[in-house]
C-alpha atoms as a PDB file:
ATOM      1  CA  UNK A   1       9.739  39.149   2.478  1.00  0.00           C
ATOM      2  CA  UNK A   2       9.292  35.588   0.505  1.00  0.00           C
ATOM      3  CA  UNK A   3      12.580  34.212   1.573  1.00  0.00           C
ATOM      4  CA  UNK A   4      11.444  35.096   4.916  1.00  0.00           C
ATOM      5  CA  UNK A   5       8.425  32.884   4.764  1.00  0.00           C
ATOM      6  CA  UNK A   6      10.397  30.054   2.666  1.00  0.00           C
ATOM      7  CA  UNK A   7      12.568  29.912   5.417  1.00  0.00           C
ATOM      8  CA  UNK A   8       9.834  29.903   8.521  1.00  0.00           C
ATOM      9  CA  UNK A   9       7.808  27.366   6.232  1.00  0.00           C
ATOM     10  CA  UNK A  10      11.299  24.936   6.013  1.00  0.00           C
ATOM     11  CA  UNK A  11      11.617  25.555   9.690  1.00  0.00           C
ATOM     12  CA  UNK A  12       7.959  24.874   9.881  1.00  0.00           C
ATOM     13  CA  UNK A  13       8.539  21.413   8.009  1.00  0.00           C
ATOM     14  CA  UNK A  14      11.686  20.643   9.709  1.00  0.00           C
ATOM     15  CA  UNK A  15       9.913  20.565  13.055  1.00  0.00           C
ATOM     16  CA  UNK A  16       6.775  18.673  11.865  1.00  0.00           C
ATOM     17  CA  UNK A  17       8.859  15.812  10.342  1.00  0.00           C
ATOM     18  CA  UNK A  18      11.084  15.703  13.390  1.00  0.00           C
ATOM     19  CA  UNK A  19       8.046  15.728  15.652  1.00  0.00           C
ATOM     20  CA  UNK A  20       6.487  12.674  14.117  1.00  0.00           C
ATOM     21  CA  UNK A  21       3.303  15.275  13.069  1.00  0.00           C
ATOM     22  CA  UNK A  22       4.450  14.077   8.998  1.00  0.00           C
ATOM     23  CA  UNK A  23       4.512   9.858   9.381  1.00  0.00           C
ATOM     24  CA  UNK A  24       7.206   8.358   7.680  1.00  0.00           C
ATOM     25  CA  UNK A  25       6.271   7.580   4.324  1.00  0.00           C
ATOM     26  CA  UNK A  26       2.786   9.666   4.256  1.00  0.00           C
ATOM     27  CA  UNK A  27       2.674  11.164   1.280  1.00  0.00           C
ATOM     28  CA  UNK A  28       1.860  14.958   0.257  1.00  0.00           C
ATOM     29  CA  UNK A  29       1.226  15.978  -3.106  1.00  0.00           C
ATOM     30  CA  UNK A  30       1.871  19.674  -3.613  1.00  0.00           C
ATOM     31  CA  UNK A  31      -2.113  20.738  -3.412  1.00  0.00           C
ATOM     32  CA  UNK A  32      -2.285  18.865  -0.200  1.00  0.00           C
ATOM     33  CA  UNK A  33       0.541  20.751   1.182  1.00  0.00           C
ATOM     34  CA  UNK A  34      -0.270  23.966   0.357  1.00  0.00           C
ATOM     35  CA  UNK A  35      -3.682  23.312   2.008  1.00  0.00           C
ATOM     36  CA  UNK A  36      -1.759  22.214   4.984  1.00  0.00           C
ATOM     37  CA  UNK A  37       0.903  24.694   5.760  1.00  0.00           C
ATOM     38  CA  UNK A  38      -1.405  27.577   4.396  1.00  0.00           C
ATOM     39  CA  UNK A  39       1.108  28.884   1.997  1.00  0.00           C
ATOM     40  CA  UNK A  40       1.210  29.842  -2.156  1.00  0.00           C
ATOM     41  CA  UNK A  41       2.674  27.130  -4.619  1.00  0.00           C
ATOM     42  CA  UNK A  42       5.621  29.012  -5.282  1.00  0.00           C
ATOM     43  CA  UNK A  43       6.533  28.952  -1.444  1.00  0.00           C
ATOM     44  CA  UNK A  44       6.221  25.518  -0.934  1.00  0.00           C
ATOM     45  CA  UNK A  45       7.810  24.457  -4.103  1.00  0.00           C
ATOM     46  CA  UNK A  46      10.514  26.443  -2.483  1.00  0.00           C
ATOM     47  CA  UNK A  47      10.653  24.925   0.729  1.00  0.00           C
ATOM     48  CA  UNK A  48      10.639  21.415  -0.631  1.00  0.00           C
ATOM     49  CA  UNK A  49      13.524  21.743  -2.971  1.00  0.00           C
ATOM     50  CA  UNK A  50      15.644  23.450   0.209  1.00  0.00           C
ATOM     51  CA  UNK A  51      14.465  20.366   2.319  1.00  0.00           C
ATOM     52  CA  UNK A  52      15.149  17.336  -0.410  1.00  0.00           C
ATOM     53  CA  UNK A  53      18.862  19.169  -1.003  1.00  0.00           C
ATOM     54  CA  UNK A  54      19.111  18.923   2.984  1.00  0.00           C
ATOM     55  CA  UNK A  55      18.113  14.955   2.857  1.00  0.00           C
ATOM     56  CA  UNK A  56      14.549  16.008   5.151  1.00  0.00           C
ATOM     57  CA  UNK A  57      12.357  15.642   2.454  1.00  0.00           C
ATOM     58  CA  UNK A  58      12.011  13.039  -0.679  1.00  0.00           C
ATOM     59  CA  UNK A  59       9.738  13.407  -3.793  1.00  0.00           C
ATOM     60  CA  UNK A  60       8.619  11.355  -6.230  1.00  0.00           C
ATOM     61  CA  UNK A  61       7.449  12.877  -9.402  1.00  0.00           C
ATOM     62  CA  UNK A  62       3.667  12.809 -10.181  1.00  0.00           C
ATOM     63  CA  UNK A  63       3.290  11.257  -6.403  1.00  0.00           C
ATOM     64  CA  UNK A  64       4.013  13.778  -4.052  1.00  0.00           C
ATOM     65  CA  UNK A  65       6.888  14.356  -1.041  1.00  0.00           C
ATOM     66  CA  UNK A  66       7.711  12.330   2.147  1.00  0.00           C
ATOM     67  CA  UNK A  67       9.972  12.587   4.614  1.00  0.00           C
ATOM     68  CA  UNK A  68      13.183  10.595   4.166  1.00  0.00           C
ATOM     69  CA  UNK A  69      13.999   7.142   5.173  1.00  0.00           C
ATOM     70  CA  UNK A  70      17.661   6.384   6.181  1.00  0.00           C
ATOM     71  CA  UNK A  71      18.908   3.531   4.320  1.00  0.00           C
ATOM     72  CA  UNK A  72      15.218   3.447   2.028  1.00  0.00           C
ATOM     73  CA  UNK A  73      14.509   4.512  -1.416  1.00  0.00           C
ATOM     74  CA  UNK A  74      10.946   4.845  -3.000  1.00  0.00           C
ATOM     75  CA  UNK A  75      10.110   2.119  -5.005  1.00  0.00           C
ATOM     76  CA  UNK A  76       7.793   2.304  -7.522  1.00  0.00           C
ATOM     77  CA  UNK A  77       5.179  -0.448  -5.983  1.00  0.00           C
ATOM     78  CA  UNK A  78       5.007   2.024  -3.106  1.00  0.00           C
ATOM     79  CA  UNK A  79       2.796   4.378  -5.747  1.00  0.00           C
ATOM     80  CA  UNK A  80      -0.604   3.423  -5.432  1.00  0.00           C
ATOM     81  CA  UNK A  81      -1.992   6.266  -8.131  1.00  0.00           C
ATOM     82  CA  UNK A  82      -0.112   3.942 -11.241  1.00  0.00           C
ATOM     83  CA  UNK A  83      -2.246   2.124 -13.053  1.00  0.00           C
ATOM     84  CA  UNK A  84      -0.490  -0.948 -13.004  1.00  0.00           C
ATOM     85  CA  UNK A  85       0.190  -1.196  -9.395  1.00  0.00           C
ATOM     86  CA  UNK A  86      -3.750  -1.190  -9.486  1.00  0.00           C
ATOM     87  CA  UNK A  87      -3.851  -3.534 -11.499  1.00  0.00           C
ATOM     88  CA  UNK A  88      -1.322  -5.852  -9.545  1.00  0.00           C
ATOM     89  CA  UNK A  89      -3.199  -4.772  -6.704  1.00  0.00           C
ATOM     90  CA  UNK A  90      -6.874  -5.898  -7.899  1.00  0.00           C
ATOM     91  CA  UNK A  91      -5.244  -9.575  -9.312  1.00  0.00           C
ATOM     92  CA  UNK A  92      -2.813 -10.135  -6.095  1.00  0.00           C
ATOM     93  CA  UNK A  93      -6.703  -9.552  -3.721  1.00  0.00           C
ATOM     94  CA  UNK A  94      -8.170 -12.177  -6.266  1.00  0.00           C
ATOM     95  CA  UNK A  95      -5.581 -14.793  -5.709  1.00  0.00           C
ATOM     96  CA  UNK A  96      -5.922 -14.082  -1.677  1.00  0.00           C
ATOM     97  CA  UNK A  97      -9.503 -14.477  -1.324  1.00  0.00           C
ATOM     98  CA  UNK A  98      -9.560 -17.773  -3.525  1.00  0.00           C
ATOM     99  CA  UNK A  99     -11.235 -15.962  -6.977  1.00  0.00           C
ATOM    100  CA  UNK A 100      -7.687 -17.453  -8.410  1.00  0.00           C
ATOM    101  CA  UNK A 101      -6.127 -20.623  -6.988  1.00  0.00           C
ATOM    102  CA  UNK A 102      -3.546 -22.113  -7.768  1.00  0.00           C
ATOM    103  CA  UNK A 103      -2.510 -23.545 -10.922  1.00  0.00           C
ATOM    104  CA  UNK A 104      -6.124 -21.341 -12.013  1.00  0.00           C
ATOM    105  CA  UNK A 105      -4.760 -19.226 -15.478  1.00  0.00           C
ATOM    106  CA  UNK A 106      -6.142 -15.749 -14.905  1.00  0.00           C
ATOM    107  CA  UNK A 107      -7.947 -13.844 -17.602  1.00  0.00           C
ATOM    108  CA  UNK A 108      -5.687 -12.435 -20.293  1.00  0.00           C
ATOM    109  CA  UNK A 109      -4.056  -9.430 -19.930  1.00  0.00           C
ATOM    110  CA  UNK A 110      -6.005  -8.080 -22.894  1.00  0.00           C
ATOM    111  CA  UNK A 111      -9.263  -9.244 -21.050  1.00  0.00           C
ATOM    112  CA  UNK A 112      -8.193  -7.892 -18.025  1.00  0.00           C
ATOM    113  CA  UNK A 113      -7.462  -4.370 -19.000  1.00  0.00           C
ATOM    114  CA  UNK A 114     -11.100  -4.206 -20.578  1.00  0.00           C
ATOM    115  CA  UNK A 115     -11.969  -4.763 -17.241  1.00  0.00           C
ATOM    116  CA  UNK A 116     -10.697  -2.735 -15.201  1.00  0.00           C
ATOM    117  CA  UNK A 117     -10.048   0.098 -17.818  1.00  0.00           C
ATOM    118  CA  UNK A 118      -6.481   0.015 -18.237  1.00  0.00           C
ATOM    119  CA  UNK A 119      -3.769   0.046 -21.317  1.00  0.00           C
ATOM    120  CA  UNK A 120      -2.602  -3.787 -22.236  1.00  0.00           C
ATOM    121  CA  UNK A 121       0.654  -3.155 -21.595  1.00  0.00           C
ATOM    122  CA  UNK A 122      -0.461  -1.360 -18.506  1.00  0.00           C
ATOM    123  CA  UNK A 123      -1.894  -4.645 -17.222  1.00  0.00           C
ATOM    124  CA  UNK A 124       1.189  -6.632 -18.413  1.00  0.00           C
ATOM    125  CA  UNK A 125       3.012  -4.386 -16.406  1.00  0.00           C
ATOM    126  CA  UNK A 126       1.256  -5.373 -13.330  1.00  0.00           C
ATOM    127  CA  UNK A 127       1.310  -9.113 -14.225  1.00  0.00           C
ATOM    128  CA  UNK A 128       5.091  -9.309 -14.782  1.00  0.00           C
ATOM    129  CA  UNK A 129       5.356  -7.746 -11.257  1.00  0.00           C
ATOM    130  CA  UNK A 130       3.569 -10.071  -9.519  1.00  0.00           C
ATOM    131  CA  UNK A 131       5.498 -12.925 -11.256  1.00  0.00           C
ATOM    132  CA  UNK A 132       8.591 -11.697  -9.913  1.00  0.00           C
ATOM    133  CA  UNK A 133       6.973 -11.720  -6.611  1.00  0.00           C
ATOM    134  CA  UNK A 134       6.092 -15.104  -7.198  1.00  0.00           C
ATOM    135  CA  UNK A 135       2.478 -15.309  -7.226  1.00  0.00           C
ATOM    136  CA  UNK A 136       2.310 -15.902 -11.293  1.00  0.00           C
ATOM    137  CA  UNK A 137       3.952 -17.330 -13.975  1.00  0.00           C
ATOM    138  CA  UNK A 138       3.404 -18.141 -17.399  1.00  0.00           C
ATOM    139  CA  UNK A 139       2.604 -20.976 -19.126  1.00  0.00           C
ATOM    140  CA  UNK A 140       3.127 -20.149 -22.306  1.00  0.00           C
ATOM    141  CA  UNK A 141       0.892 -17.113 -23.324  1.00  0.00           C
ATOM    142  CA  UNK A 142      -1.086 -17.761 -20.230  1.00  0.00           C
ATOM    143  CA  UNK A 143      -0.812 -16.439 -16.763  1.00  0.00           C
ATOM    144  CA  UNK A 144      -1.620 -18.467 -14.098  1.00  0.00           C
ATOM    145  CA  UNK A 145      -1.531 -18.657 -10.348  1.00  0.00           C
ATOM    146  CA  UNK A 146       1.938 -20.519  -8.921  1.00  0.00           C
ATOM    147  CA  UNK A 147       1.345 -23.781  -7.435  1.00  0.00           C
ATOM    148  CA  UNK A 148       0.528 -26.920  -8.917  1.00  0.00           C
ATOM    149  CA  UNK A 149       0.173 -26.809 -12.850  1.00  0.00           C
ATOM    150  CA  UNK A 150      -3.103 -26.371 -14.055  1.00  0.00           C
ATOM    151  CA  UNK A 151      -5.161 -29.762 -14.724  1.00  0.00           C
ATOM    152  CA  UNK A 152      -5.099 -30.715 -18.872  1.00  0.00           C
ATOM    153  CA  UNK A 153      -7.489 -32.827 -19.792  1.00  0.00           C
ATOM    154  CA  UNK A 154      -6.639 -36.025 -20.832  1.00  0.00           C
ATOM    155  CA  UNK A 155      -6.583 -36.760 -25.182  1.00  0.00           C
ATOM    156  CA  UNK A 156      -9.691 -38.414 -26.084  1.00  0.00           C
ATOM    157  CA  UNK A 157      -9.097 -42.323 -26.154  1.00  0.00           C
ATOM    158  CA  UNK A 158     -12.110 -42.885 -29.659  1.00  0.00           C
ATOM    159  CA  UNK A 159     -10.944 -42.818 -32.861  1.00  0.00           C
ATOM    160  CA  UNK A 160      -6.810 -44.020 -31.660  1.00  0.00           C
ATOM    161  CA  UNK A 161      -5.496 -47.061 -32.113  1.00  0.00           C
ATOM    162  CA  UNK A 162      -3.658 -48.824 -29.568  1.00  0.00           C
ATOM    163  CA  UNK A 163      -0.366 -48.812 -29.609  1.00  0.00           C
ATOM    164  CA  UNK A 164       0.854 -52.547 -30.981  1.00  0.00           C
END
């Protein structure tokens, strides 16, 4: 009887991804599918391992399952639930709408995950990614915003003496 319905529901699956009913890369977390194909935990958990071993299905843990992509893996910015995409997320809208421009130094991490709640390394996380992107780097300790180098103020003139 249950490898009956494992096997209608991977048939079930089969023709939904094939269909275009599933997108590529929509993504269902086990709740959501269960809700969906109107079947118990254990017979979906089932289905999906019988699909990922067929190369139909991919899953990410803590994310959920997608169909496959020839030729595409799942990369971890593609995981809008972690934290520190968020957070890469919330700095890289900043820099587009002109909150940070560039050569601008952005708050520091530790600052920033006050903010918006998150773990400093968390935050770090999500700063070192967008520096590889190459919409930060770091001047020093500081993060700022690539482009020009931020303005430094010029040393105060009083009190020197001229150079002789």
């Amino acid at each position: 009887m249950m490898s009956e319905r494992i096997d209608r529901l991977v048939e079930h699956i089969r023709r939904v991804v094939q269909d275009g009913s599933w997108p590529v890369g929509a993504v269902l977390n086990r709740t959501s599918m269960q809700v969906r194909f109107r079947e118990s935990e254990w017979v979906v958990q089932e289905a999906v391992l019988i699909l990922r071993q067929q190369g139909v299905l991919e899953m990410r843990p803590g994310v959920g399952v997608r169909p496959k992509q020839q030729g595409r893996t799942w990369r971890r910015a593609e995981c809008p639930h972690l934290k520190w995409v968020r957070t890469a997320t919330v700095v890289r809208e900043r820099i587009t709408a002109g909150r940070y421009r560039p050569g601008d130094c952005i708050p520091p991490a530790r600052a920033l995950a006050a903010e918006l709640g998150a773990h400093y390394q968390t935050v770090r996380t999500g700063l070192l990614h967008l520096e590889e992107e190459g919409l930060l780097t770091r001047s020093g300790t500081r993060w700022c915003v690539a482009g020009a180098p931020p303005a430094r103020p010029a040393p105060a003139a009083a009190g020197r003496r001229p150079a002789t």
